[in-house]
C-alpha atoms as a PDB file:
ATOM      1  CA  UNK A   1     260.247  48.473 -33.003  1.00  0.00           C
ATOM      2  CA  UNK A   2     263.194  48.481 -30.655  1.00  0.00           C
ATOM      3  CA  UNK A   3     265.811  45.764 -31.373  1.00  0.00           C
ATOM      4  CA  UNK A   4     268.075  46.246 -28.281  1.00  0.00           C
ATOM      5  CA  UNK A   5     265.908  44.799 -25.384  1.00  0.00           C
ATOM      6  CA  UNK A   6     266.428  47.105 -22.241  1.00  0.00           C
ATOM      7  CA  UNK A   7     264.553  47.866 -19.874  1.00  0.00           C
ATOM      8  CA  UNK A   8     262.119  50.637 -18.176  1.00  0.00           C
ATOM      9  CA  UNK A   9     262.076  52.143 -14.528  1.00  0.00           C
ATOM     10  CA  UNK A  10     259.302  53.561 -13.867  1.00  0.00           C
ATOM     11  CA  UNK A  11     259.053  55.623 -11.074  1.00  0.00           C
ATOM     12  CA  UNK A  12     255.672  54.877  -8.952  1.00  0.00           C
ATOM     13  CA  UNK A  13     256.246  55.575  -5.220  1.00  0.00           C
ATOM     14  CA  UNK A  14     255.096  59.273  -4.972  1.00  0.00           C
ATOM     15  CA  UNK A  15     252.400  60.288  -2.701  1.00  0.00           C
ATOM     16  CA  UNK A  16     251.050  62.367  -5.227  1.00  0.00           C
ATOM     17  CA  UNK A  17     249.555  65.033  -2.945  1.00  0.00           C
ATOM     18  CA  UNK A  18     248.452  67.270  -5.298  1.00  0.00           C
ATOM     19  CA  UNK A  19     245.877  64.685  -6.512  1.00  0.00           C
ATOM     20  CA  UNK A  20     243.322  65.593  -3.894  1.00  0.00           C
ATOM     21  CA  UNK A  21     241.637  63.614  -1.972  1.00  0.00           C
ATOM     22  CA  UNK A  22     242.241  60.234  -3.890  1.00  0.00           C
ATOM     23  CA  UNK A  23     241.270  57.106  -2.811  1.00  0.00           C
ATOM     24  CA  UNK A  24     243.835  55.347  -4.892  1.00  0.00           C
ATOM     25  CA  UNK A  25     247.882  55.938  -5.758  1.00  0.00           C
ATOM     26  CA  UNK A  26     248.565  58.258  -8.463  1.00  0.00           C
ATOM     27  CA  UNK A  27     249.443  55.879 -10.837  1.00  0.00           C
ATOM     28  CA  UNK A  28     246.401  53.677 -10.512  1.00  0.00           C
ATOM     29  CA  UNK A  29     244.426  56.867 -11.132  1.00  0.00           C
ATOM     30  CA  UNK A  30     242.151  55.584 -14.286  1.00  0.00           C
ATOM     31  CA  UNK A  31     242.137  57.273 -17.720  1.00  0.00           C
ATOM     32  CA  UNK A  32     239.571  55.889 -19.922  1.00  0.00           C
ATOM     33  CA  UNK A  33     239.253  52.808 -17.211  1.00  0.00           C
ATOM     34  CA  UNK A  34     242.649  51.954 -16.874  1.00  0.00           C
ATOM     35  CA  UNK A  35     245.185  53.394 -14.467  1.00  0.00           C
ATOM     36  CA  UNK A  36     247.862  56.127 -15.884  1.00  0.00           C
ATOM     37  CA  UNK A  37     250.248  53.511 -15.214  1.00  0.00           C
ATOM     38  CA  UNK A  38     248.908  51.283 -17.239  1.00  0.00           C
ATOM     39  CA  UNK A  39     248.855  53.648 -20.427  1.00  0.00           C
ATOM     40  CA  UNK A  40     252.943  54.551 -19.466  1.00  0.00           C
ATOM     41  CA  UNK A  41     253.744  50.928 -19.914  1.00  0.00           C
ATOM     42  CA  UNK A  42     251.609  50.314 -22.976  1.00  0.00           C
ATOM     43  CA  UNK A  43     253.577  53.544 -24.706  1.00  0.00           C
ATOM     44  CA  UNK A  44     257.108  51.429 -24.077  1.00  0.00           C
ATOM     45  CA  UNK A  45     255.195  47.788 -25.204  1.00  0.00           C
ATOM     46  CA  UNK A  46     253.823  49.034 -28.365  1.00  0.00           C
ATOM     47  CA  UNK A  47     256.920  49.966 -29.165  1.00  0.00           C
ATOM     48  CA  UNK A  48     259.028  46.586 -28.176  1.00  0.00           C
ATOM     49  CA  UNK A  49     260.077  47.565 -24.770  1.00  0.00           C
ATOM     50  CA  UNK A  50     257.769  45.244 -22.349  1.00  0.00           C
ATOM     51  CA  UNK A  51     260.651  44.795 -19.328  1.00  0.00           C
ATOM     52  CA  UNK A  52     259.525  47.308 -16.695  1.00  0.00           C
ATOM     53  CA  UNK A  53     260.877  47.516 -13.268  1.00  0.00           C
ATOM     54  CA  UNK A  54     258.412  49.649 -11.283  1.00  0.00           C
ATOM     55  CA  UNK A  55     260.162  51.604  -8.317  1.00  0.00           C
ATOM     56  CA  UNK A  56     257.723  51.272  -5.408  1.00  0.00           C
ATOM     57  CA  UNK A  57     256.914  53.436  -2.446  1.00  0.00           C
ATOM     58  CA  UNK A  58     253.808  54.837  -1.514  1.00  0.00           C
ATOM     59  CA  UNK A  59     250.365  52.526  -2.501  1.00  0.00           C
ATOM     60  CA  UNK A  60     252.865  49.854  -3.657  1.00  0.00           C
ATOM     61  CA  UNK A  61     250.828  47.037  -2.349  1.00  0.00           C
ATOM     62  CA  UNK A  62     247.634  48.330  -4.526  1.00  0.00           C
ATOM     63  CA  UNK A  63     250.033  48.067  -7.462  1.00  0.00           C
ATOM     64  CA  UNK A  64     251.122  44.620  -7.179  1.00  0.00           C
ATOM     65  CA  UNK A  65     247.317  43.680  -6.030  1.00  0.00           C
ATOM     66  CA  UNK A  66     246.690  45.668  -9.571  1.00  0.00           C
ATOM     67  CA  UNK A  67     248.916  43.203 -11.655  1.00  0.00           C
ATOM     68  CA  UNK A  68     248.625  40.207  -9.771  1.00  0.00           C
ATOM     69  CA  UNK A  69     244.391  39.997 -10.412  1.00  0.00           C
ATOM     70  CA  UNK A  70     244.740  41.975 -13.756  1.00  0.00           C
ATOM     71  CA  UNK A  71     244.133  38.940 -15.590  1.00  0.00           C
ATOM     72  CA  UNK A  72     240.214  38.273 -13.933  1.00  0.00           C
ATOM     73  CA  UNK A  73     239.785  42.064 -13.665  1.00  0.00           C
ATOM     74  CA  UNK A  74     240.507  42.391 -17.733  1.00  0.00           C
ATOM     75  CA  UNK A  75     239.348  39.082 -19.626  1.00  0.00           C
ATOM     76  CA  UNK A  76     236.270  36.930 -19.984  1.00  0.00           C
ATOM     77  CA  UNK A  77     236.444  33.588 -17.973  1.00  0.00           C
ATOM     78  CA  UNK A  78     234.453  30.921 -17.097  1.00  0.00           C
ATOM     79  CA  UNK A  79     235.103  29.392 -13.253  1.00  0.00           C
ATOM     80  CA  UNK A  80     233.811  25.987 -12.236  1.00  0.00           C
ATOM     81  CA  UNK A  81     234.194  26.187  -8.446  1.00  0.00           C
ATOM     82  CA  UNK A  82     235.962  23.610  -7.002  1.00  0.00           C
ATOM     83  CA  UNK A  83     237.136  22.817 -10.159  1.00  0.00           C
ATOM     84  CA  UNK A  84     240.896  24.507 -10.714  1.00  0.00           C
ATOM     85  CA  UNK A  85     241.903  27.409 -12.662  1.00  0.00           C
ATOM     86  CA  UNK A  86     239.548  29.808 -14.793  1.00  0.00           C
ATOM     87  CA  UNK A  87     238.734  28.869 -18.324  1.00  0.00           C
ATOM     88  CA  UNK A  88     239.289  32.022 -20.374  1.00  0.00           C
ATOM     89  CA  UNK A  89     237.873  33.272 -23.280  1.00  0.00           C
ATOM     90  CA  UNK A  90     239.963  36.763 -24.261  1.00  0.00           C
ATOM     91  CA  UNK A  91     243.251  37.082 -24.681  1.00  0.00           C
ATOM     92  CA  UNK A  92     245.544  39.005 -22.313  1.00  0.00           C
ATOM     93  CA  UNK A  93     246.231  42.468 -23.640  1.00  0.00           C
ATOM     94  CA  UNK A  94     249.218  42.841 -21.524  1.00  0.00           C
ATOM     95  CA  UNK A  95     250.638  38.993 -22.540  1.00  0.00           C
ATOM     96  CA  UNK A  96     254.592  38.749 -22.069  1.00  0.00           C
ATOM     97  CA  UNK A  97     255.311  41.731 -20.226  1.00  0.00           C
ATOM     98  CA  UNK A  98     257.779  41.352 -17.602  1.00  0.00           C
ATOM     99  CA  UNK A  99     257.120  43.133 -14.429  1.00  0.00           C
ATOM    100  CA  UNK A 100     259.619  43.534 -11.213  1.00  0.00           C
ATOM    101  CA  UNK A 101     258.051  45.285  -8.183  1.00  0.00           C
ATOM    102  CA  UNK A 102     261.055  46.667  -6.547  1.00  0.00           C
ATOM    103  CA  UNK A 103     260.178  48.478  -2.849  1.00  0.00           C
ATOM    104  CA  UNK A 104     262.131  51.182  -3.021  1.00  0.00           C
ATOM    105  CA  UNK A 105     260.782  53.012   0.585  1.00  0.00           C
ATOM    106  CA  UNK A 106     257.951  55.224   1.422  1.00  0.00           C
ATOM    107  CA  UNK A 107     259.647  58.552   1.492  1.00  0.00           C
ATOM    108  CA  UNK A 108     262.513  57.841  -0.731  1.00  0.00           C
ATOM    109  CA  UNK A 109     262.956  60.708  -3.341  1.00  0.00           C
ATOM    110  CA  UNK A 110     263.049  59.897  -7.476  1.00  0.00           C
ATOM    111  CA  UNK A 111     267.026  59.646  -7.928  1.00  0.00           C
ATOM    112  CA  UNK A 112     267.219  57.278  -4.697  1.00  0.00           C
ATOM    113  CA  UNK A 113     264.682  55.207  -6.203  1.00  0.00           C
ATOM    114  CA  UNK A 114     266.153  55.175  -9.372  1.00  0.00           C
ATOM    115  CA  UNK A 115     269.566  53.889  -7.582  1.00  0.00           C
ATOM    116  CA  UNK A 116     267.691  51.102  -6.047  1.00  0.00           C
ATOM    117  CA  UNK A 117     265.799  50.098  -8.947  1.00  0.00           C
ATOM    118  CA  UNK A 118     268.775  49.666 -10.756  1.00  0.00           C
ATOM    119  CA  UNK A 119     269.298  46.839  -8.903  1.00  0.00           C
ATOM    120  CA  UNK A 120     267.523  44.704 -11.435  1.00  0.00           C
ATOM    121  CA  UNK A 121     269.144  46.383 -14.417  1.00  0.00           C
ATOM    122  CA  UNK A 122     271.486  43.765 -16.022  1.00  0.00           C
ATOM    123  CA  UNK A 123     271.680  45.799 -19.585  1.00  0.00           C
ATOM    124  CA  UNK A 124     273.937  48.287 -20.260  1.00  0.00           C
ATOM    125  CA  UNK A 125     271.899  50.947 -20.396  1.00  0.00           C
ATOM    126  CA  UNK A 126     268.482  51.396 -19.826  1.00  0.00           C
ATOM    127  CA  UNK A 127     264.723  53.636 -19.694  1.00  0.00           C
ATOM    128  CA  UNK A 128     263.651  55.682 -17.212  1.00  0.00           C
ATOM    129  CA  UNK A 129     260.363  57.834 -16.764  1.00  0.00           C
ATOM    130  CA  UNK A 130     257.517  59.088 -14.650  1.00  0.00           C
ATOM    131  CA  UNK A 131     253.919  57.093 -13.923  1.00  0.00           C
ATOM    132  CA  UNK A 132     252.098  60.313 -14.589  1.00  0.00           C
ATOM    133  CA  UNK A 133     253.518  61.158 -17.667  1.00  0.00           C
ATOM    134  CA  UNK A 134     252.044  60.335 -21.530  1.00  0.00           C
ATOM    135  CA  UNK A 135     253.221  61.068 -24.617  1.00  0.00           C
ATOM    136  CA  UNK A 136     253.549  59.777 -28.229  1.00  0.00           C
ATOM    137  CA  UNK A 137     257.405  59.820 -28.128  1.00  0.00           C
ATOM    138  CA  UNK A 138     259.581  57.796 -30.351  1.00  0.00           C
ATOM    139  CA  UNK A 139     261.516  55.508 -27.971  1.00  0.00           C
ATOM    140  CA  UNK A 140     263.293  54.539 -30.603  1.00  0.00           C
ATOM    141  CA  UNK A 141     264.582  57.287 -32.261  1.00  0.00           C
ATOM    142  CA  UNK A 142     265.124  58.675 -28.570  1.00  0.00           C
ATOM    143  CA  UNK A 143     267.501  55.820 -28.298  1.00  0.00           C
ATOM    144  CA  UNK A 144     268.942  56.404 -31.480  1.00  0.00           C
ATOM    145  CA  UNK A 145     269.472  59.925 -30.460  1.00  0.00           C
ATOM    146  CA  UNK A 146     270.950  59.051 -26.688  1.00  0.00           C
ATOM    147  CA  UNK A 147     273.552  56.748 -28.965  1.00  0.00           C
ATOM    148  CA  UNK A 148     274.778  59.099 -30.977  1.00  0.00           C
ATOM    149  CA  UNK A 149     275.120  61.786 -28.484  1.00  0.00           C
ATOM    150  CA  UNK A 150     277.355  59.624 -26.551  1.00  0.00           C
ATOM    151  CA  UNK A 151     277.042  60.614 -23.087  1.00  0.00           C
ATOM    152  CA  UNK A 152     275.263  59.279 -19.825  1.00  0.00           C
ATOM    153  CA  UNK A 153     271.623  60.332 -19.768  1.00  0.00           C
ATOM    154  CA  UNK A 154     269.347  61.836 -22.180  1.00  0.00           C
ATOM    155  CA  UNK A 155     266.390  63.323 -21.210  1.00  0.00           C
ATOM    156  CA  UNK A 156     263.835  64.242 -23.555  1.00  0.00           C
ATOM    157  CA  UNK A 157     262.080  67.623 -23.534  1.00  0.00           C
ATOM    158  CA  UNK A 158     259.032  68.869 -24.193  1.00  0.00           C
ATOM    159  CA  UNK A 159     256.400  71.386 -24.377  1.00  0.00           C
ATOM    160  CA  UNK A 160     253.940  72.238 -21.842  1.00  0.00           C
ATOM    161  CA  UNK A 161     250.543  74.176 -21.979  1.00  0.00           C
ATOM    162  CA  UNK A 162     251.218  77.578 -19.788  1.00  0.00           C
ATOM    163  CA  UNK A 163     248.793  76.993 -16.790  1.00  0.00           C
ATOM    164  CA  UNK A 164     246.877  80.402 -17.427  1.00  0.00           C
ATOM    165  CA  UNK A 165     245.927  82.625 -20.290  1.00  0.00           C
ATOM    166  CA  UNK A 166     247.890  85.665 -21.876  1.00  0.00           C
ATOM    167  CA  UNK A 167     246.702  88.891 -22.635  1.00  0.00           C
ATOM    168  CA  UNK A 168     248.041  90.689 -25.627  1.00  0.00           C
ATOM    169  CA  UNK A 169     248.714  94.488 -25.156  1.00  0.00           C
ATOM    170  CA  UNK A 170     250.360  97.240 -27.226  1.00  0.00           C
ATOM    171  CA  UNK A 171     252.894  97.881 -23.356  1.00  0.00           C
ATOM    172  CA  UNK A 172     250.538 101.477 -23.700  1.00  0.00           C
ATOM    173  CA  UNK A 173     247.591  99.981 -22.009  1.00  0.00           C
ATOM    174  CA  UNK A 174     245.630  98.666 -24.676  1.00  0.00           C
ATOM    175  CA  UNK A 175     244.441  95.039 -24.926  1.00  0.00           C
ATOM    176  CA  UNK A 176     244.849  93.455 -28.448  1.00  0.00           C
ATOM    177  CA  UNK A 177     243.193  89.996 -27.544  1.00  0.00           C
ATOM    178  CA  UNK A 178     244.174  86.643 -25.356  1.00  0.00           C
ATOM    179  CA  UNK A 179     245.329  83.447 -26.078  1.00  0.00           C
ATOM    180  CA  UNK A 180     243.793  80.651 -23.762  1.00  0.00           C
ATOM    181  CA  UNK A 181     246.400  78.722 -22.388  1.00  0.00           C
ATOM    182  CA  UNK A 182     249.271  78.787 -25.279  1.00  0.00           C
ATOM    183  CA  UNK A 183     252.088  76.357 -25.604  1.00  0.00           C
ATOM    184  CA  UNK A 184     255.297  77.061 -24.239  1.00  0.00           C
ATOM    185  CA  UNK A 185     258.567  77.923 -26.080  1.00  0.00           C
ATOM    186  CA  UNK A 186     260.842  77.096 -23.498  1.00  0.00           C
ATOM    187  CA  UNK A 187     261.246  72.849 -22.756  1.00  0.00           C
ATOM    188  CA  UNK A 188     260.748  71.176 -19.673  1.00  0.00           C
ATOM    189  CA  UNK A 189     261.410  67.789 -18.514  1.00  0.00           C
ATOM    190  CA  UNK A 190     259.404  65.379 -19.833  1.00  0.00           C
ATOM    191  CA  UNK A 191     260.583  62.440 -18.456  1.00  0.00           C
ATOM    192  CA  UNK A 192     261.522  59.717 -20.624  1.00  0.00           C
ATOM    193  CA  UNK A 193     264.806  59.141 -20.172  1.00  0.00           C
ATOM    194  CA  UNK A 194     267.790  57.008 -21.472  1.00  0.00           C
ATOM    195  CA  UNK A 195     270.795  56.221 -18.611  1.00  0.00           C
ATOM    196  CA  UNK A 196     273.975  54.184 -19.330  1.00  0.00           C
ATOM    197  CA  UNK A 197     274.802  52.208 -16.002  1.00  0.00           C
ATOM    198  CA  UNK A 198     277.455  54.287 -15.564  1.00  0.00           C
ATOM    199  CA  UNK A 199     275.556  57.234 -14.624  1.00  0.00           C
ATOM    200  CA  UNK A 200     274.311  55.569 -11.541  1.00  0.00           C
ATOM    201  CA  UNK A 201     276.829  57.127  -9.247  1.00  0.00           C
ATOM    202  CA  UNK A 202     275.516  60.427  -9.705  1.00  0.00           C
ATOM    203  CA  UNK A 203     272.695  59.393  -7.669  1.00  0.00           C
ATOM    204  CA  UNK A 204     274.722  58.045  -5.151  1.00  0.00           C
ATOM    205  CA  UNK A 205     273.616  59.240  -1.460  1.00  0.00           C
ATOM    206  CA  UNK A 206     270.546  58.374   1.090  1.00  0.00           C
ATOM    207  CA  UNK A 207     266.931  58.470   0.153  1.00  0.00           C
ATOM    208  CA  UNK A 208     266.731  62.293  -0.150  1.00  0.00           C
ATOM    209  CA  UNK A 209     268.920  62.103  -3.524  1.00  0.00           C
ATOM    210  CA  UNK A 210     266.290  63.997  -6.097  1.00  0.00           C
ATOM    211  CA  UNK A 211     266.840  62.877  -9.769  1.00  0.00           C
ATOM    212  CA  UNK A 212     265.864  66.656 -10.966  1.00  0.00           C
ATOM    213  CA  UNK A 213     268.458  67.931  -8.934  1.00  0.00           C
ATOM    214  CA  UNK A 214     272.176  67.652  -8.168  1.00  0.00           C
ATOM    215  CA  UNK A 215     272.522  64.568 -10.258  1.00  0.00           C
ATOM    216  CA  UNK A 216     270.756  66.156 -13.318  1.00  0.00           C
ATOM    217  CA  UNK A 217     272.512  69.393 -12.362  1.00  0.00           C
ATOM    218  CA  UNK A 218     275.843  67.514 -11.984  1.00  0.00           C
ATOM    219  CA  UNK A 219     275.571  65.043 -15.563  1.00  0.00           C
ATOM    220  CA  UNK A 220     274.814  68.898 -17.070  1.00  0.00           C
ATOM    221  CA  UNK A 221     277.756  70.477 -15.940  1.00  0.00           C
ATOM    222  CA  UNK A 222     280.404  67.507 -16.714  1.00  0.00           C
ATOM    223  CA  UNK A 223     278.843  67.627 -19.948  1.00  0.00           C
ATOM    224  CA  UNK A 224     277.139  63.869 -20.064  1.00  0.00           C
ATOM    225  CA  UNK A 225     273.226  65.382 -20.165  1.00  0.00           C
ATOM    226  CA  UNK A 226     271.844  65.301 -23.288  1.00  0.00           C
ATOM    227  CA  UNK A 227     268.258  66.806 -24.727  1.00  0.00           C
ATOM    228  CA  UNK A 228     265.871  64.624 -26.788  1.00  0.00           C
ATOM    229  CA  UNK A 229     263.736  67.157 -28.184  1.00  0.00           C
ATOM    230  CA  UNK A 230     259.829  65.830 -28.709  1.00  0.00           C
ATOM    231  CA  UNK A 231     257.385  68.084 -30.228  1.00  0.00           C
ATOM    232  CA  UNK A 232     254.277  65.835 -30.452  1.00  0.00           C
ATOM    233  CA  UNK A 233     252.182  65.316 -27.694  1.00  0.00           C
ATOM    234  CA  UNK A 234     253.224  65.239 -23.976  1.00  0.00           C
ATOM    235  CA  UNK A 235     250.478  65.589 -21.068  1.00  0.00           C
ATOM    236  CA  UNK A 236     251.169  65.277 -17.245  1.00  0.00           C
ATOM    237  CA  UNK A 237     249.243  64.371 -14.120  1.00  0.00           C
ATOM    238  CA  UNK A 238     249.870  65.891 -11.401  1.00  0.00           C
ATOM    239  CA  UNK A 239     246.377  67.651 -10.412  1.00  0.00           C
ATOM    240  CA  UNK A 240     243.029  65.915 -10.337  1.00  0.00           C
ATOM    241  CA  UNK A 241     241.921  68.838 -13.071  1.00  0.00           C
ATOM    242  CA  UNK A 242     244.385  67.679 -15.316  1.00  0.00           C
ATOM    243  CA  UNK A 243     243.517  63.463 -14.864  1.00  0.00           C
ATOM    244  CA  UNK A 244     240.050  64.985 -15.777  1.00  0.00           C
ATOM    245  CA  UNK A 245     241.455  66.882 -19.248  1.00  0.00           C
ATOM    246  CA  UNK A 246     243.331  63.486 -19.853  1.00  0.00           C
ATOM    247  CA  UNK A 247     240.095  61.445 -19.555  1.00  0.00           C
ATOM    248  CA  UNK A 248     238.642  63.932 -21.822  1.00  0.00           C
ATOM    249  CA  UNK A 249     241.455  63.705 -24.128  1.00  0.00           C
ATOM    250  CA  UNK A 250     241.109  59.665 -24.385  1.00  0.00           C
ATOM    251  CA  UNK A 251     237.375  60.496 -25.234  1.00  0.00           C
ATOM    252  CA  UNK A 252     238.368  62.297 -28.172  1.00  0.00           C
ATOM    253  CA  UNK A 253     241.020  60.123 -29.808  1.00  0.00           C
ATOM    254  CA  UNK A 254     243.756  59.652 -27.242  1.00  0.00           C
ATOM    255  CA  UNK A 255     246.525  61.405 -29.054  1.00  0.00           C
ATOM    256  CA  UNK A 256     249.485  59.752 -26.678  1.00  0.00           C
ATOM    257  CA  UNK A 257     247.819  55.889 -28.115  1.00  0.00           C
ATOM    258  CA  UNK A 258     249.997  54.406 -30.280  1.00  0.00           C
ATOM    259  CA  UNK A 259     249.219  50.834 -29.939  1.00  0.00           C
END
């Protein structure tokens, strides 16, 4: 568990139009009956972190409407009309988490958001990440790691799946066989990041400042960007295919459920 009590931003106000026709926000897309969302946060609480500061924008008001009823829409409860609160019978599986619902603008792009997020942020440093993104990362030796490296942001890396299959050939025309989708060699950003407060003016700017680009680009080049590397598992959302391969996943043993 994770002694130093910081906390998360977790970036939730993209329109996630890659998702199809959804009904819902992306982050309130369900995996095993619960929103994406949901299993982001539970990552960081199983592991002591249970401050989160979600950075709203697009199907914000579902969100809120998704925390504010979650204790009816989750637990047992008995409800004498006319009679006061419910009586209820389970216990809250989400009990003592702190949530701030920070509006951070409909089109507002991930860096801005992070900048007005940070609002809240009273620690000196803090968690970042996506709503789409799960994992079975070690928050705490990622903050070990972001300590010791001594610089402004760490993001971790990770390994993706290459979208399509490979064929093996001999470069003379003859196929030797396939592999279905292999794992890259090369990392990517996974998300999960660590910031000191002092990063924050990297993302200074209007709404159009992108987190994944000049500020990221910038903390790289003045050498204050570091890489946590995480070689377990590490799924994304960002197609309605791939919410379906998560559900499937969860099915089968939920590898990203540590709690």
């Amino acid at each position: 568990m994770i002694q130093e009590q910081l906390p998360v931003i977790i970036l939730c106000g993209g329109k996630g139009t890659r998702m199809g026709d959804q009904t819902v926000p992306k982050p309130l897309v369900e995996i095993g009956g619960r929103p994406i969302l949901w299993h982001v946060m539970k990552i960081y609480a199983a592991q002591g972190i249970t401050d989160f500061i979600l950075a709203l924008g697009y199907g914000g008001g579902a969100i809120k409407r998704y925390f504010l009823e979650y204790d009816w829409l989750s637990r047992d409860f008995t409800l004498e009309l006319g009679n006061g609160s419910p009586a209820y019978h389970t216990p809250n599986d989400a009990a003592g988490w702190r949530i701030t619902f920070a509006e951070t603008g409909l089109e507002t792009m991930t860096g801005a958001r992070i900048r007005k997020a940070a609002c809240y942020v009273t620690t000196p440093r803090f968690f970042a990440t996506y709503a789409d993104g799960v994992a079975d990362v070690d928050l705490r030796a990622l903050l070990t790691f972001h300590r010791q490296q001594g610089r402004l942001a760490t993001m971790t890396g990770a390994y993706a799946f290459s979208r399509f299959g490979i064929v093996e050939h001999n470069g003379m025309g003859k196929v030797m066989g396939f592999q279905e989708k292999p794992l890259e060699t090369r990392t990517i950003n996974g998300g999960f990041f660590v910031f000191e407060r002092e990063m924050l003016p990297y993302l200074d700017g209007d709404d159009d400042v992108i987190l994944e680009q000049t500020p990221l680009h910038l903390l790289a080049k003045d050498g204050q960007l570091s890489l946590y590397e995480h070689r377990g598992f590490w799924r994304s959302m960002d197609t309605f295919k791939e919410a379906q391969e998560l559900n499937t996943l969860w099915e089968q043993g939920s590898p990203w459920k540590i709690w």
